[in-house]
C-alpha atoms as a PDB file:
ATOM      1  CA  UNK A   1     164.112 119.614 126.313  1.00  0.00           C
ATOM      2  CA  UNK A   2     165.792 121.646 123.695  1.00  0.00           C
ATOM      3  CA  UNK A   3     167.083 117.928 121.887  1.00  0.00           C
ATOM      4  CA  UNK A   4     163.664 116.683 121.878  1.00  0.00           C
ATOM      5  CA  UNK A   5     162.061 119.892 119.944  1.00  0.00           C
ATOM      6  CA  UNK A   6     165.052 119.807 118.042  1.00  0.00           C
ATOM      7  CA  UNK A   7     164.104 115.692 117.197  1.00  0.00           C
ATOM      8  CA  UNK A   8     160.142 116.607 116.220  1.00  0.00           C
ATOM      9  CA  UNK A   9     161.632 119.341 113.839  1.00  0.00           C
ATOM     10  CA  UNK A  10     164.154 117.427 111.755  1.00  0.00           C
ATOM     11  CA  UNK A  11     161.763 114.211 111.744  1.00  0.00           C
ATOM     12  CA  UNK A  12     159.672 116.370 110.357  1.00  0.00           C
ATOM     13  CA  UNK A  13     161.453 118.031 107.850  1.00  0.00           C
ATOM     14  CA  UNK A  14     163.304 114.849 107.552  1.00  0.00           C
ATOM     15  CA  UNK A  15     159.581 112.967 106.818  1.00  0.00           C
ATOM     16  CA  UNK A  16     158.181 115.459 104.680  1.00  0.00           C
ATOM     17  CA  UNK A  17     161.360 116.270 102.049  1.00  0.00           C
ATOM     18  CA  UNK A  18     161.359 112.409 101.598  1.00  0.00           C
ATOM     19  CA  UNK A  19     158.401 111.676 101.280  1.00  0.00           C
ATOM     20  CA  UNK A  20     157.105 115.046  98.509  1.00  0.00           C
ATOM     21  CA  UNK A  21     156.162 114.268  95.335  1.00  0.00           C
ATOM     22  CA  UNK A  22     155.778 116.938  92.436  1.00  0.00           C
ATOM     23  CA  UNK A  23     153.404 116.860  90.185  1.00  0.00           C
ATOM     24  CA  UNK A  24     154.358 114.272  87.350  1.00  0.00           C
ATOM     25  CA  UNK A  25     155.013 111.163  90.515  1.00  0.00           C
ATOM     26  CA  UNK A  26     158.488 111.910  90.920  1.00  0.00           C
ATOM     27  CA  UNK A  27     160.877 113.544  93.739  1.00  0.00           C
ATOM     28  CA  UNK A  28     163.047 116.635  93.467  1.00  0.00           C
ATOM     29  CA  UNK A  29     166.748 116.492  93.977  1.00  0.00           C
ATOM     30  CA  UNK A  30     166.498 119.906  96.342  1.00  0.00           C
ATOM     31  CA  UNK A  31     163.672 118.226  98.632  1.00  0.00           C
ATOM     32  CA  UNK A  32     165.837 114.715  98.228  1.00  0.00           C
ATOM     33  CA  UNK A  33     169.153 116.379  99.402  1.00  0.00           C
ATOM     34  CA  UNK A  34     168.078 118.411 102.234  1.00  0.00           C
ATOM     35  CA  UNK A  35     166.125 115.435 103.992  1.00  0.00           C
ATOM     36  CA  UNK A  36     169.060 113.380 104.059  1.00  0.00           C
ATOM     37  CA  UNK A  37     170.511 116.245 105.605  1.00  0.00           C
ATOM     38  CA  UNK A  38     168.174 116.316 108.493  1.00  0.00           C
ATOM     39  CA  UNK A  39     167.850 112.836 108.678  1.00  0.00           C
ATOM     40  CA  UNK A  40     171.417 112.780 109.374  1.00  0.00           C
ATOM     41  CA  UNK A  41     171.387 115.366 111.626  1.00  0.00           C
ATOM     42  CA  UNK A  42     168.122 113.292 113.620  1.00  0.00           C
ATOM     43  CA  UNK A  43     169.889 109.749 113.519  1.00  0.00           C
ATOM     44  CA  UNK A  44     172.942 111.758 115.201  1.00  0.00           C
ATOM     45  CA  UNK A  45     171.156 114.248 117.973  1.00  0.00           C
ATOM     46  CA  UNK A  46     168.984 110.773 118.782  1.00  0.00           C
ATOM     47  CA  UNK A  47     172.455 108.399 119.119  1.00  0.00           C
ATOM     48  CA  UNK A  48     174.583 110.656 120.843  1.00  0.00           C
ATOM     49  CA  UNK A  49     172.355 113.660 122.868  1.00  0.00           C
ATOM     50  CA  UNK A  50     169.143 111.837 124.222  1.00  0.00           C
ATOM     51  CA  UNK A  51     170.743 107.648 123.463  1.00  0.00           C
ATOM     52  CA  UNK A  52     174.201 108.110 124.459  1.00  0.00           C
ATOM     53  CA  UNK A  53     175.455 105.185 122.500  1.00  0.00           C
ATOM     54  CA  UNK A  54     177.888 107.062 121.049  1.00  0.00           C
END
């Protein structure tokens, strides 16, 4: 249970740093880096905790 709140919270995070725009259309190197961050940290919980293809 624990893995999948842990999933919703970094897709989240993951979604929303990607996706933010500032005011003038473009994206901010902060909100850029840490989504990759916990997009990482998503693609790896999903592959190897819930998938076990790893």
């Amino acid at each position: 249970m624990i893995d999948w709140i842990f999933l919703l919270v970094t897709g989240l995070i993951a979604w929303h740093a990607l996706t933010h725009r500032n005011e003038d259309g473009g994206n901010d190197i902060g909100h850029l880096l840490f989504g990759a961050i916990a997009l990482l940290f998503f693609v790896r919980v999903l592959f190897v905790d819930i998938l076990q293809l790893i």
